[in-house]
PDB file of N, CA and C in Angstrom:
ATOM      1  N   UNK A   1     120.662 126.340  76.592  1.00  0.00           N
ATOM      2  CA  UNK A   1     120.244 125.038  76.098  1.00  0.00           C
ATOM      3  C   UNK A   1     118.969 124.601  76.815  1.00  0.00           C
ATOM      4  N   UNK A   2     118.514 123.875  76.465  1.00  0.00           N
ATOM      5  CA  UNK A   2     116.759 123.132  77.150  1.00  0.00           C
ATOM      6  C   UNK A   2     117.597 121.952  77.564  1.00  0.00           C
ATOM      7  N   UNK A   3     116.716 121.768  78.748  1.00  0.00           N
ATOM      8  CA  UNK A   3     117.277 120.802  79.880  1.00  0.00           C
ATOM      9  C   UNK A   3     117.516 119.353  79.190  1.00  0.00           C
ATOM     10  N   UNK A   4     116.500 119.367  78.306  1.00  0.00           N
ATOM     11  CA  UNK A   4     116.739 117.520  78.149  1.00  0.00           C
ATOM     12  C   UNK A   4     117.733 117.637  77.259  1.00  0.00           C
ATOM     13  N   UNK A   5     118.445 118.694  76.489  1.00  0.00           N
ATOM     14  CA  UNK A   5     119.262 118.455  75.762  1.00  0.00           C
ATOM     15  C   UNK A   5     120.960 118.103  76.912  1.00  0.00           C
ATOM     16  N   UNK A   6     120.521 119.153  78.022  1.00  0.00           N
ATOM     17  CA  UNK A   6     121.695 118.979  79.342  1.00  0.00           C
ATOM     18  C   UNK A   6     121.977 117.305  79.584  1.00  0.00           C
ATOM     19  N   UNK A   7     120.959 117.116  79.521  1.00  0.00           N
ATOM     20  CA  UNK A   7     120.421 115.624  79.859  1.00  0.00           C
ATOM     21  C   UNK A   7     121.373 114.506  79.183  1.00  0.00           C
ATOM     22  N   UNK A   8     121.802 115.098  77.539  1.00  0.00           N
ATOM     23  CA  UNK A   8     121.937 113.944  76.354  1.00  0.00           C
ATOM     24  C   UNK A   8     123.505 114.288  76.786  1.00  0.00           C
ATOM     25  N   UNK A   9     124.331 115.129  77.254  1.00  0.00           N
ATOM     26  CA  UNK A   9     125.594 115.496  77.261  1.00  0.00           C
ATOM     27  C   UNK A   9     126.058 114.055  77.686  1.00  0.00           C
ATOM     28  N   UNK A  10     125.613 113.688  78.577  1.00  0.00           N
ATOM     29  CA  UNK A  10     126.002 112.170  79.257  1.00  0.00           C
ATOM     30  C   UNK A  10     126.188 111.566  78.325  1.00  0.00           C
ATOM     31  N   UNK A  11     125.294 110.926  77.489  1.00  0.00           N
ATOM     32  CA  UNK A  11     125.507 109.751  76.613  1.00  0.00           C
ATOM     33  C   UNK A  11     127.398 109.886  75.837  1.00  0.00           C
ATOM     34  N   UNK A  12     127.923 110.598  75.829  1.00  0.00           N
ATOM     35  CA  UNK A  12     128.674 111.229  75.082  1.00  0.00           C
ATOM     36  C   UNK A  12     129.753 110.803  75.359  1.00  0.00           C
ATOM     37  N   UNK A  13     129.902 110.346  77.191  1.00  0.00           N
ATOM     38  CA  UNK A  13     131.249 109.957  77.623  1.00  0.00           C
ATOM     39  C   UNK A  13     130.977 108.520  77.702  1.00  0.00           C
ATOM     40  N   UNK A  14     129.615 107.889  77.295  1.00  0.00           N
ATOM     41  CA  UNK A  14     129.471 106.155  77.276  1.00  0.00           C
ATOM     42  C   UNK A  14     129.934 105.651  75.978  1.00  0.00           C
ATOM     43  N   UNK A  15     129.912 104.327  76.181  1.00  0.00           N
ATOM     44  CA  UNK A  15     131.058 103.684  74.805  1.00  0.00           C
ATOM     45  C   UNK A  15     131.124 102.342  74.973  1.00  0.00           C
ATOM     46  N   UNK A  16     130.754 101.969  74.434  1.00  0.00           N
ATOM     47  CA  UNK A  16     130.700 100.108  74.704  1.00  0.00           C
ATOM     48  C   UNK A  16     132.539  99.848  74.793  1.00  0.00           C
ATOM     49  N   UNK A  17     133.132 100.679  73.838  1.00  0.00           N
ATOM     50  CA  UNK A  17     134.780  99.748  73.820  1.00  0.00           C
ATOM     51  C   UNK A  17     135.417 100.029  75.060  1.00  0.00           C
ATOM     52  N   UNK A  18     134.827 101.524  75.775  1.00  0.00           N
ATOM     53  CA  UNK A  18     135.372 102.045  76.503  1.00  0.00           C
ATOM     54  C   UNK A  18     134.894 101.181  77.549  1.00  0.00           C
ATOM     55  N   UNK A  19     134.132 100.318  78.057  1.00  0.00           N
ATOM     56  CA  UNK A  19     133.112  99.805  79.109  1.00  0.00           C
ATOM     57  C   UNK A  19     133.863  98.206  78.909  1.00  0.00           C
ATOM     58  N   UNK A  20     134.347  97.357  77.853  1.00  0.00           N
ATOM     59  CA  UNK A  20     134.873  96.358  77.351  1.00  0.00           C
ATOM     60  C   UNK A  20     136.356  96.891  78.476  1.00  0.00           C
ATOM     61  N   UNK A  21     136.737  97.482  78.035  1.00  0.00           N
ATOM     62  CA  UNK A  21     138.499  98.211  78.628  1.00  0.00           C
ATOM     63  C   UNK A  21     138.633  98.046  80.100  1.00  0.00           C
ATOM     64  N   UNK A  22     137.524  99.064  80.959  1.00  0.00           N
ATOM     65  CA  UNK A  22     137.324  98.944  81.974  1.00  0.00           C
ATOM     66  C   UNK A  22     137.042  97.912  82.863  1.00  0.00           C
ATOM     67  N   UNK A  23     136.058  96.932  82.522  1.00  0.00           N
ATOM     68  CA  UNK A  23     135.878  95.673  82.741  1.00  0.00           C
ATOM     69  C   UNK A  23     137.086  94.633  82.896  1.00  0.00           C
ATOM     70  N   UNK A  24     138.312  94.800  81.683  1.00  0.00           N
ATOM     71  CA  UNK A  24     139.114  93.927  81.680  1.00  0.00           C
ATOM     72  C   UNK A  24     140.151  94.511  82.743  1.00  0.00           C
ATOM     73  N   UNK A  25     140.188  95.462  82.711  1.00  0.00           N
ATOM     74  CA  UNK A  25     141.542  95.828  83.282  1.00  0.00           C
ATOM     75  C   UNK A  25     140.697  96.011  84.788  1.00  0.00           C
ATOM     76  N   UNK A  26     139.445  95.883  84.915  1.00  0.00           N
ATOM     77  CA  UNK A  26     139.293  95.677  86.498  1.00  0.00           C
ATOM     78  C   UNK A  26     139.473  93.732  86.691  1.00  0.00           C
ATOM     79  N   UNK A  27     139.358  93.226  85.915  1.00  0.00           N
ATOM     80  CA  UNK A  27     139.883  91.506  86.305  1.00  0.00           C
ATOM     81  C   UNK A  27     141.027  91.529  86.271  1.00  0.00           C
ATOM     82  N   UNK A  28     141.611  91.888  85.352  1.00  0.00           N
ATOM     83  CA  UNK A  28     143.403  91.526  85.774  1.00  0.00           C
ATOM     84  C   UNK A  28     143.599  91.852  86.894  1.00  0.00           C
ATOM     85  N   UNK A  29     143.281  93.155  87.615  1.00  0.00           N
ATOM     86  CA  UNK A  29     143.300  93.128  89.060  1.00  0.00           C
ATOM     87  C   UNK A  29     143.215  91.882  90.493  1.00  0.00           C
ATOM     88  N   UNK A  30     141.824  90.773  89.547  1.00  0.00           N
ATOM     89  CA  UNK A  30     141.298  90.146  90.403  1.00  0.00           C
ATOM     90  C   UNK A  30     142.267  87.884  90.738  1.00  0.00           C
ATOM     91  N   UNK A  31     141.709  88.219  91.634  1.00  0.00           N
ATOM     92  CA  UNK A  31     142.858  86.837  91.629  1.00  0.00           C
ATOM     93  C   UNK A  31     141.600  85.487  91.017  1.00  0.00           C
ATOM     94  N   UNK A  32     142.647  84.596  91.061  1.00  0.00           N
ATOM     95  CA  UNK A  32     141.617  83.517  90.352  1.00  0.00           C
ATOM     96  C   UNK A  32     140.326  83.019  90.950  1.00  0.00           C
ATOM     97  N   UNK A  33     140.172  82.847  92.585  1.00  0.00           N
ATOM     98  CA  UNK A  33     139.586  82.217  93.219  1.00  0.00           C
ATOM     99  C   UNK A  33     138.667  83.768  93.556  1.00  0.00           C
ATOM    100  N   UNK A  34     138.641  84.932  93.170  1.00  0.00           N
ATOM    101  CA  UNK A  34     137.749  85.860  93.150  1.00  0.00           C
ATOM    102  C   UNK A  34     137.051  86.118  91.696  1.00  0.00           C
ATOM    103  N   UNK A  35     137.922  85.609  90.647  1.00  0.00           N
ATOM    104  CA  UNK A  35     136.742  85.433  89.105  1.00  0.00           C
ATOM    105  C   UNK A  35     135.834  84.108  89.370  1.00  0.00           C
ATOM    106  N   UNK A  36     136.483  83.585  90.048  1.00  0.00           N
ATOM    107  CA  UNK A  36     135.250  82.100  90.212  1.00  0.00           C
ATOM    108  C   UNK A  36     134.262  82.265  91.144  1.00  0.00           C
ATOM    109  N   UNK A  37     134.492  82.835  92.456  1.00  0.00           N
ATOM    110  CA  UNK A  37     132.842  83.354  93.309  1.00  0.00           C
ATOM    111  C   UNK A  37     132.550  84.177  92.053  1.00  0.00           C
ATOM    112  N   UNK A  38     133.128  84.943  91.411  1.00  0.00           N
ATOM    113  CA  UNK A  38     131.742  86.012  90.987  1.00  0.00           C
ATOM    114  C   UNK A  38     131.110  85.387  89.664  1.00  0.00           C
ATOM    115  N   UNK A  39     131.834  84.120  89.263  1.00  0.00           N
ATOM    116  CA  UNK A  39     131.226  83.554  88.601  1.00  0.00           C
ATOM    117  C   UNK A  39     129.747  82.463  88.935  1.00  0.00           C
ATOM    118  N   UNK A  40     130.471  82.545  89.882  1.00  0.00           N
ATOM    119  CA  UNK A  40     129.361  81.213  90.659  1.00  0.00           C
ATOM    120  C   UNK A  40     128.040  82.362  91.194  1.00  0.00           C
ATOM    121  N   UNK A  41     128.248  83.503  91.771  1.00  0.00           N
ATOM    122  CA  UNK A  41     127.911  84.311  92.458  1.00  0.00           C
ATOM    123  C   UNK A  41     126.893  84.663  91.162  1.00  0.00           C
ATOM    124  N   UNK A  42     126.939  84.697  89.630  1.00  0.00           N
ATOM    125  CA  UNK A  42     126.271  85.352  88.616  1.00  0.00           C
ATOM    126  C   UNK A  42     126.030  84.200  88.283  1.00  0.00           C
ATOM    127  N   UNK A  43     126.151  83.132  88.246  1.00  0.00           N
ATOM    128  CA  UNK A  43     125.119  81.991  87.681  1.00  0.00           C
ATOM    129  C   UNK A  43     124.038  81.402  88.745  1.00  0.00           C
ATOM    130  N   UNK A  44     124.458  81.799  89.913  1.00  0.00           N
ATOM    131  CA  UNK A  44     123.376  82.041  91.003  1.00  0.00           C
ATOM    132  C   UNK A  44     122.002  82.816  90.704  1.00  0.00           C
ATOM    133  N   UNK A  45     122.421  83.900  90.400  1.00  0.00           N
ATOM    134  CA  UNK A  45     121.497  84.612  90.628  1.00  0.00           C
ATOM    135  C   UNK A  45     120.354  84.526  89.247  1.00  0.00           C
ATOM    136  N   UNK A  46     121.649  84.100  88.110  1.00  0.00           N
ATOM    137  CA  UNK A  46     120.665  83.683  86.544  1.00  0.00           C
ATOM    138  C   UNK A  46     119.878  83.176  86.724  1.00  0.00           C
ATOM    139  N   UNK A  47     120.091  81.858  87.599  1.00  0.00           N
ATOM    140  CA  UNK A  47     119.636  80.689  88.286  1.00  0.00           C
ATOM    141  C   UNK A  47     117.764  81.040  88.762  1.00  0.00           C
ATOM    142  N   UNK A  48     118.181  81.870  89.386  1.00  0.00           N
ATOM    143  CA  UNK A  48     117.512  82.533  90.257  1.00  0.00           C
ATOM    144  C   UNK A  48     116.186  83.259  89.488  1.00  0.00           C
ATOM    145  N   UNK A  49     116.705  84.054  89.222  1.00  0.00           N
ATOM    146  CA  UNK A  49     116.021  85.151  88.421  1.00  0.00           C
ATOM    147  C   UNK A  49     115.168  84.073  87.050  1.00  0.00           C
ATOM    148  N   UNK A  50     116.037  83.052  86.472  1.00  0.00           N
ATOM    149  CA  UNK A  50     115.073  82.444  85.507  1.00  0.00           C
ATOM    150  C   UNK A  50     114.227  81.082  86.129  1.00  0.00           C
ATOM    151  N   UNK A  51     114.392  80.758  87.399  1.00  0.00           N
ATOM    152  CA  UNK A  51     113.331  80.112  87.551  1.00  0.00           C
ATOM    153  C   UNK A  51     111.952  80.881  88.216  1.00  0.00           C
ATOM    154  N   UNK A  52     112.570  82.094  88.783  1.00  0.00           N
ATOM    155  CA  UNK A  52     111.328  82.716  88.621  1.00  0.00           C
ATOM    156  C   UNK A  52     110.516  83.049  87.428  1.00  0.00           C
ATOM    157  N   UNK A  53     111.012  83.499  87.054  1.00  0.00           N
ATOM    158  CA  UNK A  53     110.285  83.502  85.063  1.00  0.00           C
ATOM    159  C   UNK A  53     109.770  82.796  84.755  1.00  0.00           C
ATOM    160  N   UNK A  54     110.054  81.933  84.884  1.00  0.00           N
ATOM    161  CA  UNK A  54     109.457  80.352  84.504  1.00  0.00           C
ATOM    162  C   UNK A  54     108.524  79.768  85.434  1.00  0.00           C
ATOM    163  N   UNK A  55     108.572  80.243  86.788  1.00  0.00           N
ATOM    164  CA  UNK A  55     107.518  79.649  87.688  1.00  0.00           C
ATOM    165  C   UNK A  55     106.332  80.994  87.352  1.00  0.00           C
ATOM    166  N   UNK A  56     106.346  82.368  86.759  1.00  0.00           N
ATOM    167  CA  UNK A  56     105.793  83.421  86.660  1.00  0.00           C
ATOM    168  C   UNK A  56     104.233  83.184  85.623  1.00  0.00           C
ATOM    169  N   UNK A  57     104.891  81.585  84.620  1.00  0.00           N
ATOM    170  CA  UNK A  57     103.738  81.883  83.567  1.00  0.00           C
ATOM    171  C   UNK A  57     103.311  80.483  83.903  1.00  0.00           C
ATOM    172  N   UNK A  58     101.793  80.725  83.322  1.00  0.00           N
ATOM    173  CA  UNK A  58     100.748  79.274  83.696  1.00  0.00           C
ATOM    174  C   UNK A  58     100.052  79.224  82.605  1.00  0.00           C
ATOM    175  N   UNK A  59      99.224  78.646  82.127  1.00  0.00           N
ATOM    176  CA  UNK A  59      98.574  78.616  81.344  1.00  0.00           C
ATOM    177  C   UNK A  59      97.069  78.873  81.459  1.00  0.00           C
ATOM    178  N   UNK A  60      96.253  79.669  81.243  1.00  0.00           N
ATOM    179  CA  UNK A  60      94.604  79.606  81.848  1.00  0.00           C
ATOM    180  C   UNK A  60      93.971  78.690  81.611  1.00  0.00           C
ATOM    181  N   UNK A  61      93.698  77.962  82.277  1.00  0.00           N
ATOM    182  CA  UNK A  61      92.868  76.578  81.684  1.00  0.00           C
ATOM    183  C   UNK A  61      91.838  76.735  81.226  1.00  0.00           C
ATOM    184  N   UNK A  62      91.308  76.342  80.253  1.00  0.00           N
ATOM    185  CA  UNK A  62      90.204  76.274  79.401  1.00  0.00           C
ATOM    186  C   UNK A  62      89.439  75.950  79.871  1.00  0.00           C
ATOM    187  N   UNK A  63      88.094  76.296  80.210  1.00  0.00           N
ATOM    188  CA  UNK A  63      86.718  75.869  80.701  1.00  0.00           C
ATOM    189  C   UNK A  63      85.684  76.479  79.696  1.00  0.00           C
ATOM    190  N   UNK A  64      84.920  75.421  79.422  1.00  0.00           N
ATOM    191  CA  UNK A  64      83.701  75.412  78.348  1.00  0.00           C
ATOM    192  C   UNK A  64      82.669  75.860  79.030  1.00  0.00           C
ATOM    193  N   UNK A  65      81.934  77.009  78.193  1.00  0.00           N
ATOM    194  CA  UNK A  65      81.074  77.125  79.065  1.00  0.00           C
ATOM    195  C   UNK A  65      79.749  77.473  78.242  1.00  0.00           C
ATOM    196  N   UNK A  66      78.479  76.529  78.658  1.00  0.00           N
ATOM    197  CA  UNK A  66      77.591  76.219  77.600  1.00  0.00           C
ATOM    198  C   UNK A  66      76.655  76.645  78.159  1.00  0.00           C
ATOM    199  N   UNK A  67      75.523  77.423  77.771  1.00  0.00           N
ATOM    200  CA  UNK A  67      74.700  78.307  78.852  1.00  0.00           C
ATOM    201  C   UNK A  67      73.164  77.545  77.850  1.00  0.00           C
ATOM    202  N   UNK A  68      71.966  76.849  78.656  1.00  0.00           N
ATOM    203  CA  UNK A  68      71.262  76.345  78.366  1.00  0.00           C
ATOM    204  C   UNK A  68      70.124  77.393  78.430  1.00  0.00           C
ATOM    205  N   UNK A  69      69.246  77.647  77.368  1.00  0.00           N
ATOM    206  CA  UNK A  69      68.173  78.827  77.790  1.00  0.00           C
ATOM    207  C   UNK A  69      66.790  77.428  77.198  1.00  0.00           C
ATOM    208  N   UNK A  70      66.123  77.476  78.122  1.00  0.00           N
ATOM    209  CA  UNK A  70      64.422  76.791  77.681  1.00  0.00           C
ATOM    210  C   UNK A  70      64.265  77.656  76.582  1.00  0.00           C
ATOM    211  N   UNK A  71      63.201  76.923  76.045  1.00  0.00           N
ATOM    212  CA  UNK A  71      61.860  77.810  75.343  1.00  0.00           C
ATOM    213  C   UNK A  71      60.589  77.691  75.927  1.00  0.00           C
ATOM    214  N   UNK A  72      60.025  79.171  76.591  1.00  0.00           N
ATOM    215  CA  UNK A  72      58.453  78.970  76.822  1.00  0.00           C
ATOM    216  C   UNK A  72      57.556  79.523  75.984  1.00  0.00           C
ATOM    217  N   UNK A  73      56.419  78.962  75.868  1.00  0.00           N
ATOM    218  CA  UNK A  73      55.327  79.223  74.586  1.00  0.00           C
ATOM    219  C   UNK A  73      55.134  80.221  75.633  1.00  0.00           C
ATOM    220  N   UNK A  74      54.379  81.390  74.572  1.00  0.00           N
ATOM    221  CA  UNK A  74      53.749  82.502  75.206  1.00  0.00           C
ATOM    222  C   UNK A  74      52.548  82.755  75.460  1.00  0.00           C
ATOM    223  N   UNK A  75      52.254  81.409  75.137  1.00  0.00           N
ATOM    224  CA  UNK A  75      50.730  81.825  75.846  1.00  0.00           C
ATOM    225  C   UNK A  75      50.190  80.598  77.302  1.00  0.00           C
ATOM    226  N   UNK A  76      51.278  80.743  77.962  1.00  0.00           N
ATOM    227  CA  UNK A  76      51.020  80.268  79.117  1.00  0.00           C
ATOM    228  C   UNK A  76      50.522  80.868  80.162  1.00  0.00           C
ATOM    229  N   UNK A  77      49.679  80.236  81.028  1.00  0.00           N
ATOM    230  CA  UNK A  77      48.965  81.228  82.206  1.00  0.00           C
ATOM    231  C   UNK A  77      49.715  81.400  83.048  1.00  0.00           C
ATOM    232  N   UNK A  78      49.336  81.961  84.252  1.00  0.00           N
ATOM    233  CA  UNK A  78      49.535  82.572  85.576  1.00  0.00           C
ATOM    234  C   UNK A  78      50.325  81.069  86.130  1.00  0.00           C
ATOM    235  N   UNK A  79      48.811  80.588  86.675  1.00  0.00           N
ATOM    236  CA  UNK A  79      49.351  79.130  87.318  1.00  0.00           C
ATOM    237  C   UNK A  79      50.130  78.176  86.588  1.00  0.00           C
ATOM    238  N   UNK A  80      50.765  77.939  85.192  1.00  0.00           N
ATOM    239  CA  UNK A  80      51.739  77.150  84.782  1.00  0.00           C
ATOM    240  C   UNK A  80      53.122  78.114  85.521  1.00  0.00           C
ATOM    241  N   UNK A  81      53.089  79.047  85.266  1.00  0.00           N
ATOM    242  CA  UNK A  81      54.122  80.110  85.790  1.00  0.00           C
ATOM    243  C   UNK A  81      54.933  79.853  86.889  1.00  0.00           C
ATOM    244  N   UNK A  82      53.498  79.984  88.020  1.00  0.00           N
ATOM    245  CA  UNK A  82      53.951  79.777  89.559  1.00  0.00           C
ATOM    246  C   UNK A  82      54.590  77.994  89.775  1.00  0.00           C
ATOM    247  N   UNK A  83      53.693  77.606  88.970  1.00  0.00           N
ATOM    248  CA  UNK A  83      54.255  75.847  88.931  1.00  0.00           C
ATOM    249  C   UNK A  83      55.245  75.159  88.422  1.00  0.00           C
ATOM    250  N   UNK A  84      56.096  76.306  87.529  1.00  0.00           N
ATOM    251  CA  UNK A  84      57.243  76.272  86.824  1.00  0.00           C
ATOM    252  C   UNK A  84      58.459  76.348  88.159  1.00  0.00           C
ATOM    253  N   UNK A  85      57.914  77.868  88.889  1.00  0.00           N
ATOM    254  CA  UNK A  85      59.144  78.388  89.465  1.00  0.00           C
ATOM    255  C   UNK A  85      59.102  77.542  90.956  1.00  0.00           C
ATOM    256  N   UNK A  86      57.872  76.610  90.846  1.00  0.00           N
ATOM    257  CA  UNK A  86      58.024  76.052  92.693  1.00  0.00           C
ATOM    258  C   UNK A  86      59.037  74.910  92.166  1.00  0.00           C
ATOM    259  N   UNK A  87      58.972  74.673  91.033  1.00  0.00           N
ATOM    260  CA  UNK A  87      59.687  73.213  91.094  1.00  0.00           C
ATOM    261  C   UNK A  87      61.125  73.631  90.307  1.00  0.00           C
ATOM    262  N   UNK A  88      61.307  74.740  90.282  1.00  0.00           N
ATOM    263  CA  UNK A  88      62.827  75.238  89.940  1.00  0.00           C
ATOM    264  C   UNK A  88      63.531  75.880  91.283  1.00  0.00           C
ATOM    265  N   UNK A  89      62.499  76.264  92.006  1.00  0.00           N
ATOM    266  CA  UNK A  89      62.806  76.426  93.535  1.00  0.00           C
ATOM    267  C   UNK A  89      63.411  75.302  94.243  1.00  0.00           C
ATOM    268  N   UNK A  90      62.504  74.177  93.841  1.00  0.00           N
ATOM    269  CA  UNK A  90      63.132  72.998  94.712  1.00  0.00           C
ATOM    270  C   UNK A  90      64.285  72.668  94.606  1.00  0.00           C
ATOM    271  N   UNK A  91      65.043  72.342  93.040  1.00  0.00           N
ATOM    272  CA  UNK A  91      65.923  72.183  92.748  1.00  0.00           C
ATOM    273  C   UNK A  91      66.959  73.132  92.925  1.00  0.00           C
ATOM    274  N   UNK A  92      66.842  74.656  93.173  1.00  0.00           N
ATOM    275  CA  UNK A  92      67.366  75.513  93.223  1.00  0.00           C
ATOM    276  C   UNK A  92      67.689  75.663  95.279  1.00  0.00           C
ATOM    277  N   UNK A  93      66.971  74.804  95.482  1.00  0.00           N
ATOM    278  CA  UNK A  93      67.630  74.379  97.057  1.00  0.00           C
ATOM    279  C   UNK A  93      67.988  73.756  96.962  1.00  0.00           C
ATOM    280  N   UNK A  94      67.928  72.811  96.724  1.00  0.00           N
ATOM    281  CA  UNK A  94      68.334  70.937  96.563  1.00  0.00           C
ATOM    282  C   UNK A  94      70.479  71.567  96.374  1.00  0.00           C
ATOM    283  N   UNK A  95      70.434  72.105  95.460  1.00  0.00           N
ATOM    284  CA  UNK A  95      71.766  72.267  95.044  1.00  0.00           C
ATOM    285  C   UNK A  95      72.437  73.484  95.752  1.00  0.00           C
ATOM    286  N   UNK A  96      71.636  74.337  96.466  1.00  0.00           N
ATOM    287  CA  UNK A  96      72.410  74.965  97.556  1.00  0.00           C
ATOM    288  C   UNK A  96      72.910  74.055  98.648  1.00  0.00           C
ATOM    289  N   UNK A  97      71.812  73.328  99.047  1.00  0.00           N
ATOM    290  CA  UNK A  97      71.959  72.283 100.473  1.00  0.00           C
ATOM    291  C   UNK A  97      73.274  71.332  99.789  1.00  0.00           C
ATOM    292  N   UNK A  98      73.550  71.050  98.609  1.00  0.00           N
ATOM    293  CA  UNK A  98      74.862  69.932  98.777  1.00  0.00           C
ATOM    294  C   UNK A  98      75.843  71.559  98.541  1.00  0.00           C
ATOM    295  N   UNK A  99      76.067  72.052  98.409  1.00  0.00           N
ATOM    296  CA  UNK A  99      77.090  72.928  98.207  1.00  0.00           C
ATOM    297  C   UNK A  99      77.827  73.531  99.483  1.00  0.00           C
ATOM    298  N   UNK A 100      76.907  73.606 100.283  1.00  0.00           N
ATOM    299  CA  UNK A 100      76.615  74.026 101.654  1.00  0.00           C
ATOM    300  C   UNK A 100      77.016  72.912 102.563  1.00  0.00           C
ATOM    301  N   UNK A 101      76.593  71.580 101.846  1.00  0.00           N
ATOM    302  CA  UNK A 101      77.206  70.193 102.996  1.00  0.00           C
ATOM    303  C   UNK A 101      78.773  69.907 102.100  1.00  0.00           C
ATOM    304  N   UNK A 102      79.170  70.028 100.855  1.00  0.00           N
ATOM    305  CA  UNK A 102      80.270  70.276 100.609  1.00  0.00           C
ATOM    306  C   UNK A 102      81.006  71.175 101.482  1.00  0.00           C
ATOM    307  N   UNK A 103      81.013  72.176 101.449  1.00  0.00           N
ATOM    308  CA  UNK A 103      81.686  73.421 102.081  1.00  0.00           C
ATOM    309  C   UNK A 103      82.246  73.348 103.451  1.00  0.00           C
ATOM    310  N   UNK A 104      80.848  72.812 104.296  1.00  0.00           N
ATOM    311  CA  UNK A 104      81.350  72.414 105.558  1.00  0.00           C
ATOM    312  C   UNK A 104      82.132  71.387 105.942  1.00  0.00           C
ATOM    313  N   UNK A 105      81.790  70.405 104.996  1.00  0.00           N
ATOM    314  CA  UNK A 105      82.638  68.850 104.947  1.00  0.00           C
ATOM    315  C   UNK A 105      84.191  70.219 105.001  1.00  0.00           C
ATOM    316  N   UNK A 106      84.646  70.495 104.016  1.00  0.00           N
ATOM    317  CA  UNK A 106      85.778  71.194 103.469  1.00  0.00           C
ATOM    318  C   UNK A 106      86.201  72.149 104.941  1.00  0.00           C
ATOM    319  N   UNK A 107      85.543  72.792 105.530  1.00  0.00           N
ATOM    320  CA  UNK A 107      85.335  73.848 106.807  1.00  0.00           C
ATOM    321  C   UNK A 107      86.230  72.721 107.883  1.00  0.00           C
ATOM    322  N   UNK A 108      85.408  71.853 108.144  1.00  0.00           N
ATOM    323  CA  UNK A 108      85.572  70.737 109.172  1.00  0.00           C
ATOM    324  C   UNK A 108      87.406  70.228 108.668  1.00  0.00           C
ATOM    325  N   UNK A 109      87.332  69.461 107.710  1.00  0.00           N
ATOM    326  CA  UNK A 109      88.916  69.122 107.319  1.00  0.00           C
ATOM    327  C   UNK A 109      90.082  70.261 107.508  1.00  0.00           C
ATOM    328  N   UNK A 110      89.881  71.717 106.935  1.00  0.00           N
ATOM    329  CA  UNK A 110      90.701  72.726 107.253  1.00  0.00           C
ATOM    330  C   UNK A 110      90.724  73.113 109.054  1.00  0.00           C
ATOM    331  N   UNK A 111      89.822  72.541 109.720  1.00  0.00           N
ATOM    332  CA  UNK A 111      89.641  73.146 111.145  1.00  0.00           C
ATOM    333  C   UNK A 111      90.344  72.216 111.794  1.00  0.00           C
ATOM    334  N   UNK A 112      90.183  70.880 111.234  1.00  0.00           N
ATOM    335  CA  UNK A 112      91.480  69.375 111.570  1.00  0.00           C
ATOM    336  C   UNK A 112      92.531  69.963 111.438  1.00  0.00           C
ATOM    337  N   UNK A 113      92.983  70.214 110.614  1.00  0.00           N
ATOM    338  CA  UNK A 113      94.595  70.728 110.014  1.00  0.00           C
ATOM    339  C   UNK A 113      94.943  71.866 110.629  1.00  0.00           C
ATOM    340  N   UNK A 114      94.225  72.623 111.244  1.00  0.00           N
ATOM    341  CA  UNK A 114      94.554  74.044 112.439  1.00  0.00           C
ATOM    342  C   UNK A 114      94.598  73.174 113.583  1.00  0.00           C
ATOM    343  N   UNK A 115      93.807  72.800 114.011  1.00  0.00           N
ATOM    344  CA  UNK A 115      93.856  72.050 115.241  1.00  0.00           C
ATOM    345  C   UNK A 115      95.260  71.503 115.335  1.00  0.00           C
ATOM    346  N   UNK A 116      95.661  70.630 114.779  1.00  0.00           N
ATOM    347  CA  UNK A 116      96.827  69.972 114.584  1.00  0.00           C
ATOM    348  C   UNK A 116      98.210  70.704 114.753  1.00  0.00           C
ATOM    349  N   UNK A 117      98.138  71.586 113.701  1.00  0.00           N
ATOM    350  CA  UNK A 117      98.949  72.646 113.746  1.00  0.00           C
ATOM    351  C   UNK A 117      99.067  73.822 115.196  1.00  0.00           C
ATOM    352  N   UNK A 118      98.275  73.746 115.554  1.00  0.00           N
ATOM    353  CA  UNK A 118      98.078  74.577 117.182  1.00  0.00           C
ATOM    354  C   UNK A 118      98.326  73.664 118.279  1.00  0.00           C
ATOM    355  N   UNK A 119      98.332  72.357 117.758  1.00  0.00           N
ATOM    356  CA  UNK A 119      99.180  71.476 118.950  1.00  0.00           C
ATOM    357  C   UNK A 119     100.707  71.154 118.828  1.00  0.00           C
ATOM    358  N   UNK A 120     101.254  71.425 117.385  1.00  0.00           N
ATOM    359  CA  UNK A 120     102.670  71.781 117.793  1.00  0.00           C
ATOM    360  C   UNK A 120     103.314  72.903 117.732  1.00  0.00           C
ATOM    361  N   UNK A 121     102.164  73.980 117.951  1.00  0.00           N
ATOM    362  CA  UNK A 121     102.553  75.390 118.456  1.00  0.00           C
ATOM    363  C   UNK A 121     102.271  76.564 117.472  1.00  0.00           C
ATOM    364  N   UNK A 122     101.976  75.928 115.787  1.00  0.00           N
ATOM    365  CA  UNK A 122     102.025  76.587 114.652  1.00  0.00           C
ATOM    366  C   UNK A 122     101.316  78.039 114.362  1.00  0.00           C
TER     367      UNK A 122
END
């Protein structure tokens, strides 16, 4: 025989009625106050298992995003050029320097909250 057929022999002794049978006649075994932990014991873990699921999905938030392109005539010189990019330079610092005094503002508050935390041992 070829192996995966070795393989299927198993399925052969499974059986849902047969698995129903087994199940019951392992509770009659069990006393009352041992069907109720394993009841509590399996709604635990449902418990469990579906609030993870549920804490698992988020939604991506939507952000618009609108990309502005100029128009330059093409027959502009040299020096409109350079006089374009000094004053897109400026602005193109201007908005590093608050990003940069943001950041640190943000640096400084997280270095409060360590501090703090390293004085009650954290």
């Amino acid at each position: 025989m070829r192996p995966y057929l070795d393989a299927m022999k198993v399925l052969k002794f499974l059986s849902p009625l047969r698995a129903v049978r087994d199940l019951r006649g392992f509770l009659k075994l069990r006393h009352r106050y041992e069907l109720g932990f394993m009841l509590a014991a399996f709604f635990v873990t449902v418990l469990i298992v579906a609030a993870l699921f549920k804490d698992s999905y988020f939604e991506k938030q939507y952000k618009r995003e609108i990309i502005f392109v100029q128009n330059w005539r093409a027959d502009r010189t040299l020096n409109e050029i350079i006089a374009q990019q000094k004053i897109d330079e400026a602005k193109r610092l201007k908005r590093e320097a608050e990003f940069k005094k943001k950041a640190d503002e943000r640096q400084r508050q997280w270095k409060k909250i360590d501090d703090g935390l390293k004085e009650w041992g954290i």
